[in-house]
PDB file of N, CA and C in Angstrom:
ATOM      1  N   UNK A   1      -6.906  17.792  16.131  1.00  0.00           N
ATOM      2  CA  UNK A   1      -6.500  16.402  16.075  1.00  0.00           C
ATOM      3  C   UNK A   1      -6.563  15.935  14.618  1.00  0.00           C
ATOM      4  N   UNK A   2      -5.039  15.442  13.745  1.00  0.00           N
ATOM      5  CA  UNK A   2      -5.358  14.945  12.675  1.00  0.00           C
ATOM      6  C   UNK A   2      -5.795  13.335  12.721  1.00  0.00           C
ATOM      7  N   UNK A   3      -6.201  12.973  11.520  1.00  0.00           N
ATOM      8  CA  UNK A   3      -7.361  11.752  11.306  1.00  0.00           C
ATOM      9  C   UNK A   3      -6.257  11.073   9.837  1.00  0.00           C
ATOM     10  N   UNK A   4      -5.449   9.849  10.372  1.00  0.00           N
ATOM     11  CA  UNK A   4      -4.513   9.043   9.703  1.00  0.00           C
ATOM     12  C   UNK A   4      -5.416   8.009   9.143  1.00  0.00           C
ATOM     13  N   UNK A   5      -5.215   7.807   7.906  1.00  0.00           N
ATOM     14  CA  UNK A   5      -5.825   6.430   7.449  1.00  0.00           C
ATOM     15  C   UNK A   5      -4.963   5.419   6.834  1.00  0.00           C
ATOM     16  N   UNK A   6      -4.408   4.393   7.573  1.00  0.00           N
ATOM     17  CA  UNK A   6      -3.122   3.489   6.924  1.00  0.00           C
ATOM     18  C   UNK A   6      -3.674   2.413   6.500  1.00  0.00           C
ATOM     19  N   UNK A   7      -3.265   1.871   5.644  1.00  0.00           N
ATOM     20  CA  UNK A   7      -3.464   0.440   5.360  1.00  0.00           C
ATOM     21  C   UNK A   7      -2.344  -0.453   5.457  1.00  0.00           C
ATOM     22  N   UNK A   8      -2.308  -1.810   5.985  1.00  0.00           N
ATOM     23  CA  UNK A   8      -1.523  -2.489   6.739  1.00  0.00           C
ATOM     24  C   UNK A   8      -1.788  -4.047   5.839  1.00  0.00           C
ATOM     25  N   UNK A   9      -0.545  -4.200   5.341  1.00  0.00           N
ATOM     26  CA  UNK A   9      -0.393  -5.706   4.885  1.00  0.00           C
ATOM     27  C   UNK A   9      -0.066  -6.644   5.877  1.00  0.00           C
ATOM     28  N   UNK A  10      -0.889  -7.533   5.972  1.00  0.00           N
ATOM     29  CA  UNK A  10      -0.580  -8.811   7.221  1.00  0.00           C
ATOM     30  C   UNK A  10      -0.537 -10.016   6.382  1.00  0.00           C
ATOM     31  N   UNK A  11       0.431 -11.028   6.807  1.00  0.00           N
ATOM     32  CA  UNK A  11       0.894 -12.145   6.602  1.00  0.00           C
ATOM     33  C   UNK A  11       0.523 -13.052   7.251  1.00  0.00           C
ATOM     34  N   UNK A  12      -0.069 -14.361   7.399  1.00  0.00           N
ATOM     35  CA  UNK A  12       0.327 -15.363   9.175  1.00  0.00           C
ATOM     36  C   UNK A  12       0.488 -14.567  10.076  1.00  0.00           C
ATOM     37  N   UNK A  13      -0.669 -13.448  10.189  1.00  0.00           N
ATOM     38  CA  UNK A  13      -0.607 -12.880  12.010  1.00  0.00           C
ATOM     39  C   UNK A  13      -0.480 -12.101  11.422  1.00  0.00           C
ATOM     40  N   UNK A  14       1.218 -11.844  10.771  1.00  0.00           N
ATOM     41  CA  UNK A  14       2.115 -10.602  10.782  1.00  0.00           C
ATOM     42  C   UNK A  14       2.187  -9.581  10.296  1.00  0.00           C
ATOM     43  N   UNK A  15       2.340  -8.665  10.803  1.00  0.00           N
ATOM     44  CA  UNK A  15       2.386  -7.300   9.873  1.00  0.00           C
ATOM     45  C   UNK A  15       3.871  -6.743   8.769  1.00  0.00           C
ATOM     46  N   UNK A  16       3.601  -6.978   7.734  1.00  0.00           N
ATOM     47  CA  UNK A  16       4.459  -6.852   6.787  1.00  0.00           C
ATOM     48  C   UNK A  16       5.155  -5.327   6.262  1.00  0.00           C
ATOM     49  N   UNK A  17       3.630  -4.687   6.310  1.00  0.00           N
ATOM     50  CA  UNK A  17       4.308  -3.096   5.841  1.00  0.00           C
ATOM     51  C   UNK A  17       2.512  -2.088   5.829  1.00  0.00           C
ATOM     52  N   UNK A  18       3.175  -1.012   6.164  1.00  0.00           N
ATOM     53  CA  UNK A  18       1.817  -0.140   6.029  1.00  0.00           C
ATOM     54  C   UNK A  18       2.038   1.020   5.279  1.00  0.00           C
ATOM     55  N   UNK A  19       1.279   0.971   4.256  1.00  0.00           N
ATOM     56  CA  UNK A  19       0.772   1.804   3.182  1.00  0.00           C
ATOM     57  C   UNK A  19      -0.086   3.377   3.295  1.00  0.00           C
ATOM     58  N   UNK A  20       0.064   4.052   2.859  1.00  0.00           N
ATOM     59  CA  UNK A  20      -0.690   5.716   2.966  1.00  0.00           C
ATOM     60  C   UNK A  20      -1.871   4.989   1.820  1.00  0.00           C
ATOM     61  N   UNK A  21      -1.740   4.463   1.010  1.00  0.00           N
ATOM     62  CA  UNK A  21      -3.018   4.361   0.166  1.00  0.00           C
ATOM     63  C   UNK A  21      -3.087   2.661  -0.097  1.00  0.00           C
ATOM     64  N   UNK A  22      -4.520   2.384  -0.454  1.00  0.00           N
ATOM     65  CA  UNK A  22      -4.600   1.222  -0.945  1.00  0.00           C
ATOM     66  C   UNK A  22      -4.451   0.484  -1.740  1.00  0.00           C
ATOM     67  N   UNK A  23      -4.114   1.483  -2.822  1.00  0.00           N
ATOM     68  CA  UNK A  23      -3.668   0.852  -3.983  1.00  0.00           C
ATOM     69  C   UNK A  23      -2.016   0.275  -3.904  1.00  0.00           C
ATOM     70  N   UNK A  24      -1.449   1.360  -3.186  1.00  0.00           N
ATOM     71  CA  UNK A  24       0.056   0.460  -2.901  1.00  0.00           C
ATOM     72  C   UNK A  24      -0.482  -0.674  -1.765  1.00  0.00           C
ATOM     73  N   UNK A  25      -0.728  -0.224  -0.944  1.00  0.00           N
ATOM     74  CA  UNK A  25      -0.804  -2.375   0.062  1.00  0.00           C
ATOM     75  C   UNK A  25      -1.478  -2.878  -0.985  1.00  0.00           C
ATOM     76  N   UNK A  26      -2.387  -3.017  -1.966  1.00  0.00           N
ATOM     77  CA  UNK A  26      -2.631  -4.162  -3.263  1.00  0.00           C
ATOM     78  C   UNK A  26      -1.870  -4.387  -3.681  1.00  0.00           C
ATOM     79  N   UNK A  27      -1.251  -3.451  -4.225  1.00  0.00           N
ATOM     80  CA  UNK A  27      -0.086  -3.844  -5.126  1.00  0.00           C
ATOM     81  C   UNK A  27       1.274  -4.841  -4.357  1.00  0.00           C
ATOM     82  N   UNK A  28       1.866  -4.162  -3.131  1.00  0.00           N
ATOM     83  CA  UNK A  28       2.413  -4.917  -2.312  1.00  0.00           C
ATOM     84  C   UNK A  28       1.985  -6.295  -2.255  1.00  0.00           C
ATOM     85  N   UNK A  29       0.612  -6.413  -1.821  1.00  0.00           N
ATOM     86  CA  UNK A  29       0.246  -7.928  -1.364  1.00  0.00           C
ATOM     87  C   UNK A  29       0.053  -8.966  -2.814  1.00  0.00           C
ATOM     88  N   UNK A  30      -0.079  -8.034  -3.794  1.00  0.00           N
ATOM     89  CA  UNK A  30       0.053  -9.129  -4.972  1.00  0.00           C
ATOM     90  C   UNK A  30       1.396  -9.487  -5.120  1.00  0.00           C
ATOM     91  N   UNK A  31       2.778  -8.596  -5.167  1.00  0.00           N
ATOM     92  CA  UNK A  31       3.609  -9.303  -4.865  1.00  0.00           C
ATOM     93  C   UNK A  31       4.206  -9.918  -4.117  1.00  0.00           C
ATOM     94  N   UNK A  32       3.403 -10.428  -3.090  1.00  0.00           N
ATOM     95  CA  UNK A  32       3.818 -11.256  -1.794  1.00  0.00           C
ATOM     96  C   UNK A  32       3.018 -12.624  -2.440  1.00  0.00           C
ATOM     97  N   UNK A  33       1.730 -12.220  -2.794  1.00  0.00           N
ATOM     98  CA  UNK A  33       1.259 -13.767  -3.416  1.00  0.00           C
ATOM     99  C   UNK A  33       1.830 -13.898  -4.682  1.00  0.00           C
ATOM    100  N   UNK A  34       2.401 -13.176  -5.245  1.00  0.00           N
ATOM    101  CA  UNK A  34       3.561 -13.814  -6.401  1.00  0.00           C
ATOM    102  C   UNK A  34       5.026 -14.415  -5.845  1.00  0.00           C
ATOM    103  N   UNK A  35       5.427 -13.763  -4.865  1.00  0.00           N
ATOM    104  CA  UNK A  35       6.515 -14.359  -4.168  1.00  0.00           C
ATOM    105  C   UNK A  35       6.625 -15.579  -3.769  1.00  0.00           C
ATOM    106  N   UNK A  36       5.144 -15.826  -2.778  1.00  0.00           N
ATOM    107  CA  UNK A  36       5.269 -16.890  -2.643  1.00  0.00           C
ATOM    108  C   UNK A  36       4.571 -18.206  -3.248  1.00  0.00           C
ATOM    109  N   UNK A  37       4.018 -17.878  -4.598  1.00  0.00           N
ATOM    110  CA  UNK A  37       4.064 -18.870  -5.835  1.00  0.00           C
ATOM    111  C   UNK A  37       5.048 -19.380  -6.163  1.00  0.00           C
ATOM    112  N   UNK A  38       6.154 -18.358  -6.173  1.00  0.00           N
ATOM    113  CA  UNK A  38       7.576 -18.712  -7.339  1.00  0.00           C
ATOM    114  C   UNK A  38       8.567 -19.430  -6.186  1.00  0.00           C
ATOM    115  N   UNK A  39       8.126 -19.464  -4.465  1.00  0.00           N
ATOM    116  CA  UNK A  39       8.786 -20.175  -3.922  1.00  0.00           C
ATOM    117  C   UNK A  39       7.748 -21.712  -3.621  1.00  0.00           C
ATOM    118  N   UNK A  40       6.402 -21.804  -4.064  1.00  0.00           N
ATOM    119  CA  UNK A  40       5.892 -22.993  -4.250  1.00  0.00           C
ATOM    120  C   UNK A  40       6.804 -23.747  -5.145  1.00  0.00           C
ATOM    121  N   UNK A  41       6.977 -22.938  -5.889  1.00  0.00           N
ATOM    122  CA  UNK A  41       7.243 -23.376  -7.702  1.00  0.00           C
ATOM    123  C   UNK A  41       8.798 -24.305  -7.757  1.00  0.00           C
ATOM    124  N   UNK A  42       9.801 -23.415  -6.760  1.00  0.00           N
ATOM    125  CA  UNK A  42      10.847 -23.525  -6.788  1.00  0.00           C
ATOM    126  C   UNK A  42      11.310 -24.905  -6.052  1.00  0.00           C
ATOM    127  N   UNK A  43      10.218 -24.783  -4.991  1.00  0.00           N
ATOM    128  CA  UNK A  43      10.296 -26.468  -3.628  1.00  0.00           C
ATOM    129  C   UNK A  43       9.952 -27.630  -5.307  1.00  0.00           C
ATOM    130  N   UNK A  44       9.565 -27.423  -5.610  1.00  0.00           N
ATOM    131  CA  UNK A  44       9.513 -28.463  -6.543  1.00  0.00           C
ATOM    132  C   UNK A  44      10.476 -28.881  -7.627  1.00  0.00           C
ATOM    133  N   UNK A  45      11.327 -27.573  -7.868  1.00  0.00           N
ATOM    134  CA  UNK A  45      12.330 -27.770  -8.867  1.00  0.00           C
ATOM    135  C   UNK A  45      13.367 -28.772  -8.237  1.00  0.00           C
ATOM    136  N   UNK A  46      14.138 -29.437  -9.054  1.00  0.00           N
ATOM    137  CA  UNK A  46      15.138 -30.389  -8.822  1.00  0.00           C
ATOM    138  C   UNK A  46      16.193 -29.600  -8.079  1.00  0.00           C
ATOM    139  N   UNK A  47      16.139 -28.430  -7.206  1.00  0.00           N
ATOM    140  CA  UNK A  47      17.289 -28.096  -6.814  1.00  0.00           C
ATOM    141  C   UNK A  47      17.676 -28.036  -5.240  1.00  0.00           C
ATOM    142  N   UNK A  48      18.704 -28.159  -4.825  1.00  0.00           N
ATOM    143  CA  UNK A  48      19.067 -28.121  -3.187  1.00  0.00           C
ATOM    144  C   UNK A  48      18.662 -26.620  -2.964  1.00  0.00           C
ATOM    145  N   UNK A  49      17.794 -26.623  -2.504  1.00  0.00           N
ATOM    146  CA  UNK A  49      17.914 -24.791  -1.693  1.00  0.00           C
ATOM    147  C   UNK A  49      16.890 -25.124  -0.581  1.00  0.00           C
ATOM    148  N   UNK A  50      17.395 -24.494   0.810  1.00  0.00           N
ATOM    149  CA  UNK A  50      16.940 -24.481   1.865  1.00  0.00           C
ATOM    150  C   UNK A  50      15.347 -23.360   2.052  1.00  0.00           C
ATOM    151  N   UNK A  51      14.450 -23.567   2.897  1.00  0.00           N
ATOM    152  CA  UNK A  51      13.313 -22.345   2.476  1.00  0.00           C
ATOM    153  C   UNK A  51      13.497 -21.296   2.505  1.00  0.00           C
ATOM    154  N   UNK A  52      14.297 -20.832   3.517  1.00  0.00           N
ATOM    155  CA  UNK A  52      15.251 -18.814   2.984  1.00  0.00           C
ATOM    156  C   UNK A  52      15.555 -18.629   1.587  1.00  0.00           C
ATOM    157  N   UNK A  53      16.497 -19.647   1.201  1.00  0.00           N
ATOM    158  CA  UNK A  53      16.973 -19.401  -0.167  1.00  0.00           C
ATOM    159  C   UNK A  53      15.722 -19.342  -1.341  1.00  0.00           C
ATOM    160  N   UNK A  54      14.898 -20.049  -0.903  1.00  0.00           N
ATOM    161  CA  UNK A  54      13.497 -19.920  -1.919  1.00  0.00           C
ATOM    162  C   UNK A  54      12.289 -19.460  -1.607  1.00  0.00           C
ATOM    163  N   UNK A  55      12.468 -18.627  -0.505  1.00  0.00           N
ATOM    164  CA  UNK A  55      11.524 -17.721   0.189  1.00  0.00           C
ATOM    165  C   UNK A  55      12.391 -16.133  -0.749  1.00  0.00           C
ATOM    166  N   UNK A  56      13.730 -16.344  -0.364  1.00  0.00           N
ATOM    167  CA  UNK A  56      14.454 -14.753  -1.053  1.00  0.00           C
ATOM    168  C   UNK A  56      15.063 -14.675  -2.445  1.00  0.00           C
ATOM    169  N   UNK A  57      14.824 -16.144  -2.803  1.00  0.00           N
ATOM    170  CA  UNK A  57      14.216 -15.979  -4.715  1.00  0.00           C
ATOM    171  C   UNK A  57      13.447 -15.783  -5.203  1.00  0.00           C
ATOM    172  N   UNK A  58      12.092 -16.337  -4.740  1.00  0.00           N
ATOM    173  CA  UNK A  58      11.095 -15.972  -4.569  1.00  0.00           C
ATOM    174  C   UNK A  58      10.453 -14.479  -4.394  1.00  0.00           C
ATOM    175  N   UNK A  59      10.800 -13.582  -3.601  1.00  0.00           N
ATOM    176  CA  UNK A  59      10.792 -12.577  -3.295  1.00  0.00           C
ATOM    177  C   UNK A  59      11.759 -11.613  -4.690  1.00  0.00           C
ATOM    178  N   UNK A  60      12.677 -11.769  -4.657  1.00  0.00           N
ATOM    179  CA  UNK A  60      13.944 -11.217  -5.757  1.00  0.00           C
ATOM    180  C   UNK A  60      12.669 -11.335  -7.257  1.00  0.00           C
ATOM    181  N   UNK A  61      12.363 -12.728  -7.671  1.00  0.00           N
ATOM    182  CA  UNK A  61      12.081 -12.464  -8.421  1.00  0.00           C
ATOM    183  C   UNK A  61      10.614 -12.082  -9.101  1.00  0.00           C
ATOM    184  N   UNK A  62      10.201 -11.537  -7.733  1.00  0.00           N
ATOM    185  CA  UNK A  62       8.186 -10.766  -7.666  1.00  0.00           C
ATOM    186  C   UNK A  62       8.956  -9.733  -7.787  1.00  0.00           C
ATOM    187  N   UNK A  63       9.571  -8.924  -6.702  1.00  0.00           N
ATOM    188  CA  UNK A  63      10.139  -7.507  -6.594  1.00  0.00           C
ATOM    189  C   UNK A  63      10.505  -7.507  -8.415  1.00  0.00           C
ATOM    190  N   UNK A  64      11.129  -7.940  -8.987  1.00  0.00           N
ATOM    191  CA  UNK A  64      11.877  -7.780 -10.192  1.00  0.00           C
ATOM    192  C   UNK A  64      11.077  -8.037 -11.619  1.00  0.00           C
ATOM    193  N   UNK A  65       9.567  -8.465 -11.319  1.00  0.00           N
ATOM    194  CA  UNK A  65       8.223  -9.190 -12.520  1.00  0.00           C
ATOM    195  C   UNK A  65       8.918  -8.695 -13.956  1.00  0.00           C
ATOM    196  N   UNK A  66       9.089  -7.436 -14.058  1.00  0.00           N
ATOM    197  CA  UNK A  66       9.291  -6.762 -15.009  1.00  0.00           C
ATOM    198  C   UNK A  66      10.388  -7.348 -15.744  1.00  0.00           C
ATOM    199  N   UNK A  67      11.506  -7.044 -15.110  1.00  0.00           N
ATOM    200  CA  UNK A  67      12.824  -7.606 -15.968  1.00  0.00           C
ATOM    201  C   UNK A  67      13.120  -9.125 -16.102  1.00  0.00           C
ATOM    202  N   UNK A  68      12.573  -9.885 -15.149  1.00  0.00           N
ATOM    203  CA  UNK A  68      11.712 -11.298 -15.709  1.00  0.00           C
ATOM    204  C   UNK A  68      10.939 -11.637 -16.867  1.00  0.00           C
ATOM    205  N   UNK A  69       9.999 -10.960 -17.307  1.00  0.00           N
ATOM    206  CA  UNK A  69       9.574 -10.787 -18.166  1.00  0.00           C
ATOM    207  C   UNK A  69      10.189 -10.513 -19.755  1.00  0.00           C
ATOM    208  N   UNK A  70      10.967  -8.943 -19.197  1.00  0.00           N
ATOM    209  CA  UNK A  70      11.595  -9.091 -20.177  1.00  0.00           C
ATOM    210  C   UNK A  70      12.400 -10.111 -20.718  1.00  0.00           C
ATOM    211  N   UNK A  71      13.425 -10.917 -19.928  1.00  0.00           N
ATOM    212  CA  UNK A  71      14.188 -11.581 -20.160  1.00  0.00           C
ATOM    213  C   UNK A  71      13.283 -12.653 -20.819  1.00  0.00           C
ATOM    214  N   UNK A  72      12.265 -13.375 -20.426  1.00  0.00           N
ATOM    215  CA  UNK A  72      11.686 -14.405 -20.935  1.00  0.00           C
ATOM    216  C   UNK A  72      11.236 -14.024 -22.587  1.00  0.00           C
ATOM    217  N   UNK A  73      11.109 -12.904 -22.434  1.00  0.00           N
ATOM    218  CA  UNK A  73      10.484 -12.153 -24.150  1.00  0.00           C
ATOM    219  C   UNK A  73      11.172 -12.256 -24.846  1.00  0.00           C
ATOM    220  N   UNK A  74      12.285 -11.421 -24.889  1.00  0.00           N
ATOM    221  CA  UNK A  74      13.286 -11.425 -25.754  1.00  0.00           C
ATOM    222  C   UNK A  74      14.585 -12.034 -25.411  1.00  0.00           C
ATOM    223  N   UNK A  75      14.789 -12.593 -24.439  1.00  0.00           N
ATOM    224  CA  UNK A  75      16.232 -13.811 -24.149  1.00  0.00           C
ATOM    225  C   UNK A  75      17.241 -12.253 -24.121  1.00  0.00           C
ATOM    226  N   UNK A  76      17.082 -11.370 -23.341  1.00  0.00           N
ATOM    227  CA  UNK A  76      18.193  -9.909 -23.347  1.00  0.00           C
ATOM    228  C   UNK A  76      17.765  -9.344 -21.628  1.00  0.00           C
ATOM    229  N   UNK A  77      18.748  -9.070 -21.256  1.00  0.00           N
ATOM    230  CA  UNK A  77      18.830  -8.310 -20.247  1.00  0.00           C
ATOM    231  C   UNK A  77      17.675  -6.834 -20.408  1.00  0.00           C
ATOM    232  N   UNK A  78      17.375  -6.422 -19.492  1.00  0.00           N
ATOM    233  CA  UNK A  78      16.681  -5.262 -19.976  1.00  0.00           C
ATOM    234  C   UNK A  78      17.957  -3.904 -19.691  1.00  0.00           C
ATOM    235  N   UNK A  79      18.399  -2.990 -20.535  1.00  0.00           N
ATOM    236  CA  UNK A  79      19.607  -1.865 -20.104  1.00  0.00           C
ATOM    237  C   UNK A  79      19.457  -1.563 -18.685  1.00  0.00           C
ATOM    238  N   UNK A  80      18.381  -0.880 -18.364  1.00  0.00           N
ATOM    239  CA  UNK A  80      18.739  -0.163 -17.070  1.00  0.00           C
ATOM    240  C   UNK A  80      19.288  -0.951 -15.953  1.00  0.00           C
ATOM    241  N   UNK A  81      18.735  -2.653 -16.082  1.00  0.00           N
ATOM    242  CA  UNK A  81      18.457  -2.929 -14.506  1.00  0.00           C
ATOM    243  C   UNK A  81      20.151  -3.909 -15.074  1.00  0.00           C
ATOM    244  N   UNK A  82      20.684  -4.025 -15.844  1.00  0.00           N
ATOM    245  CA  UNK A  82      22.050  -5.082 -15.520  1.00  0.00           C
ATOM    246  C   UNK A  82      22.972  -5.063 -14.486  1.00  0.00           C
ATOM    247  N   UNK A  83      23.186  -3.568 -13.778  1.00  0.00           N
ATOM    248  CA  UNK A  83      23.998  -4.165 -12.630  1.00  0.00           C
ATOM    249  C   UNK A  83      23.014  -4.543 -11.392  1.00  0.00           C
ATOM    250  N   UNK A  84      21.917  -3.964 -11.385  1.00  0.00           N
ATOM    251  CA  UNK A  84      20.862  -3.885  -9.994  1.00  0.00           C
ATOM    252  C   UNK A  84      20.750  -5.619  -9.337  1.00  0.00           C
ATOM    253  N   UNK A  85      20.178  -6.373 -10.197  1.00  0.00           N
ATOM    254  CA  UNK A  85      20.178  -7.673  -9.292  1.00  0.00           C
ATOM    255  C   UNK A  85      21.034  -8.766  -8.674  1.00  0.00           C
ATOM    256  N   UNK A  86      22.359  -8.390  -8.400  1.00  0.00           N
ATOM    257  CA  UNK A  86      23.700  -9.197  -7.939  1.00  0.00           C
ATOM    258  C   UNK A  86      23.284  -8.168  -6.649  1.00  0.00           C
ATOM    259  N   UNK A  87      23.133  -6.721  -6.447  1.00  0.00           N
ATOM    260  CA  UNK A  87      23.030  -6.335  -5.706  1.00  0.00           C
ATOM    261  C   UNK A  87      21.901  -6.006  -4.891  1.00  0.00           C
ATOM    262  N   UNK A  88      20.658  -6.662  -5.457  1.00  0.00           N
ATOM    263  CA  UNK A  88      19.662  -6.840  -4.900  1.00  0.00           C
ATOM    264  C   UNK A  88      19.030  -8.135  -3.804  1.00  0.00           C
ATOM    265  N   UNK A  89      19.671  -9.172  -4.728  1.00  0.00           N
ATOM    266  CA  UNK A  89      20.247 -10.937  -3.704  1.00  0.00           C
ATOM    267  C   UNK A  89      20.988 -10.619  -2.579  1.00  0.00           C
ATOM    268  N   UNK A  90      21.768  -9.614  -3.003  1.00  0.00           N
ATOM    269  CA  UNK A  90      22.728  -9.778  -1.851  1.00  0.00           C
ATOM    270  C   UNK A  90      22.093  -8.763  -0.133  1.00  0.00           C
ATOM    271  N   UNK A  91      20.993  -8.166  -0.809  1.00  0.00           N
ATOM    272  CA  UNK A  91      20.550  -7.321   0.051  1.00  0.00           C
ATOM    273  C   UNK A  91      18.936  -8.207   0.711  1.00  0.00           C
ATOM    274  N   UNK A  92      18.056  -9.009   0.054  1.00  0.00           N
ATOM    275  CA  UNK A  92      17.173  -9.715   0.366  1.00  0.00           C
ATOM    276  C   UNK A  92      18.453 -10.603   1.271  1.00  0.00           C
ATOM    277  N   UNK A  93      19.047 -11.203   0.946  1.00  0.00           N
ATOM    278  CA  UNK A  93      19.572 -12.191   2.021  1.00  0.00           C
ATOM    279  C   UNK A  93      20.475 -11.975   3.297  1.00  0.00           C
ATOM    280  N   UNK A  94      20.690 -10.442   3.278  1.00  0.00           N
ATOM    281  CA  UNK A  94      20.951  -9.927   4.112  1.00  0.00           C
ATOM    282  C   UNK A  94      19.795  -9.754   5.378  1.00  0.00           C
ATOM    283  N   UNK A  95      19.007  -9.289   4.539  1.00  0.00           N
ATOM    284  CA  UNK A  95      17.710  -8.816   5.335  1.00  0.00           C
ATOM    285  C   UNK A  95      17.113 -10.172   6.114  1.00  0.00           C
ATOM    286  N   UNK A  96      17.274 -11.424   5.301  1.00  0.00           N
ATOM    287  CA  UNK A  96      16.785 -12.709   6.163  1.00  0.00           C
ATOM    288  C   UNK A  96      17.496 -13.035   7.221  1.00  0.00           C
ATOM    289  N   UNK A  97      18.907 -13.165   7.158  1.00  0.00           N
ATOM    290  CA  UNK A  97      19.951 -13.061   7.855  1.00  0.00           C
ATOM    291  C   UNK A  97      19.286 -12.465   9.077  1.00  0.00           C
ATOM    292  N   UNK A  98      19.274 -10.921   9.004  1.00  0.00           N
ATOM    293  CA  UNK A  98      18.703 -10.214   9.952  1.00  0.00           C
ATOM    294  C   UNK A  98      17.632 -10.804  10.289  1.00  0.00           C
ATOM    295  N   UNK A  99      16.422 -11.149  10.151  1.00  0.00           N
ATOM    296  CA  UNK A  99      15.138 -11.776  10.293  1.00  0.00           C
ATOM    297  C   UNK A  99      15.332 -13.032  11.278  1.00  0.00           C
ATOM    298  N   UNK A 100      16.228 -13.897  10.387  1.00  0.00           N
ATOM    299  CA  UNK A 100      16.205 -14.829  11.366  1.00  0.00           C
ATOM    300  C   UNK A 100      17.219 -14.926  12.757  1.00  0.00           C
ATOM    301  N   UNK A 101      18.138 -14.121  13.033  1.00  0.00           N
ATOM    302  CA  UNK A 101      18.936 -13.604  14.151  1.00  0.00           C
ATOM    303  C   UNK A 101      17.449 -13.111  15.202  1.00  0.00           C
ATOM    304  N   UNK A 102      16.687 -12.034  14.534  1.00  0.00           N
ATOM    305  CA  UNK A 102      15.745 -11.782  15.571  1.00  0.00           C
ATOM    306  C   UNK A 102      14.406 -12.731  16.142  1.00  0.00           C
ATOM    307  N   UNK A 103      14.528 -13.817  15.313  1.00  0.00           N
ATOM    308  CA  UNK A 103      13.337 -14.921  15.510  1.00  0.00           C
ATOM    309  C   UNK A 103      14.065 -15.619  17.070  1.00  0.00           C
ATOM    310  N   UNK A 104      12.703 -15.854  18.186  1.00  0.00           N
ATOM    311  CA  UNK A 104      13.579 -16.140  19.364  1.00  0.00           C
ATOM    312  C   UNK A 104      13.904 -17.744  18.841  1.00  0.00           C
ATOM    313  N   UNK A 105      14.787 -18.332  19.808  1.00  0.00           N
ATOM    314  CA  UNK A 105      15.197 -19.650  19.353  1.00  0.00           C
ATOM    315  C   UNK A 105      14.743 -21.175  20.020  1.00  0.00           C
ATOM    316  N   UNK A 106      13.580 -21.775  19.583  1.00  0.00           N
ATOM    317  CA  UNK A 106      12.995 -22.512  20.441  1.00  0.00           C
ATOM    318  C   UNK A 106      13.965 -23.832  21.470  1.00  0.00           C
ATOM    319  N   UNK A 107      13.018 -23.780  22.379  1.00  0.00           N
ATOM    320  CA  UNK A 107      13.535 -24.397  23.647  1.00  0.00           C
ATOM    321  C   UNK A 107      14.684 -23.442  24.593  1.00  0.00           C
ATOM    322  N   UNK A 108      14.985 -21.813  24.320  1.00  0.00           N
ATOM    323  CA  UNK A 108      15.534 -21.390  25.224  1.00  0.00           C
ATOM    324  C   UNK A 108      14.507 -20.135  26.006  1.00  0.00           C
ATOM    325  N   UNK A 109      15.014 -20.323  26.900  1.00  0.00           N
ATOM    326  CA  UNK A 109      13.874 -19.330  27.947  1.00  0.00           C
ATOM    327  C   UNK A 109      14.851 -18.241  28.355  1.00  0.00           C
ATOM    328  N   UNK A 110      14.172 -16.413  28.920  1.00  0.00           N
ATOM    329  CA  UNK A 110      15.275 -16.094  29.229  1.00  0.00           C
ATOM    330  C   UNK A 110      14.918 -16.277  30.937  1.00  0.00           C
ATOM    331  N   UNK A 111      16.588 -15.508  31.245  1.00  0.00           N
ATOM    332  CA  UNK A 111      16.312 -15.884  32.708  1.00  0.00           C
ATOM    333  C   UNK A 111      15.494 -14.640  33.642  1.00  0.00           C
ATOM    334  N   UNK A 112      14.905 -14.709  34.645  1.00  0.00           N
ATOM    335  CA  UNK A 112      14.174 -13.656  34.725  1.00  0.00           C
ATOM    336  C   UNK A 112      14.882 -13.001  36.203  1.00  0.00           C
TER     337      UNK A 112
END
């Protein structure tokens, strides 16, 4: 009998993702509490965006710390990543899309 040891990131209840080591679920869960700083951050900015849209900016731009960074340093794209994030938005908001299709929809019951 083998002997599994996972580690499991939970959210509000939820289970987010499970890890072979602990140092990745840390690392994971720091960028979930960076995620959802930069969507604190964002409810406050002067702009129309609904909480998906600043839940999956939010997210876009933890996943991305690095080339954030860069950009703030030196005002330049970083080389490698210039085409990656048009196609990275488009894949976080896909994924919510999906997310919220599977959330059930309150006040309907099914029939039994």
């Amino acid at each position: 009998m083998a002997v599994e040891i996972k580690f499991v990131v939970v959210r509000k209840g939820e289970e987010k993702m499970t890890f072979a080591s602990k140092k990745e679920a840390d690392a994971y869960d720091k960028m979930l509490d960076m995620a959802e700083v930069f969507c604190d951050w964002l409810s406050a900015a002067p702009l129309e965006m609904d909480e998906n849209q600043r839940e999956a900016l939010g997210m876009f731009l933890s996943e991305n710390k690095d080339a954030v960074q860069h950009i703030l340093r030196t005002s330049k794209m970083p080389e490698a990543e210039r085409s990656r994030p048009v196609a990275a938005v488009a894949e976080i908001a896909a994924e919510d899309v999906d997310a919220e299709e599977k959330k059930p929809k309150a006040g309907r019951s099914k029939a039994a």
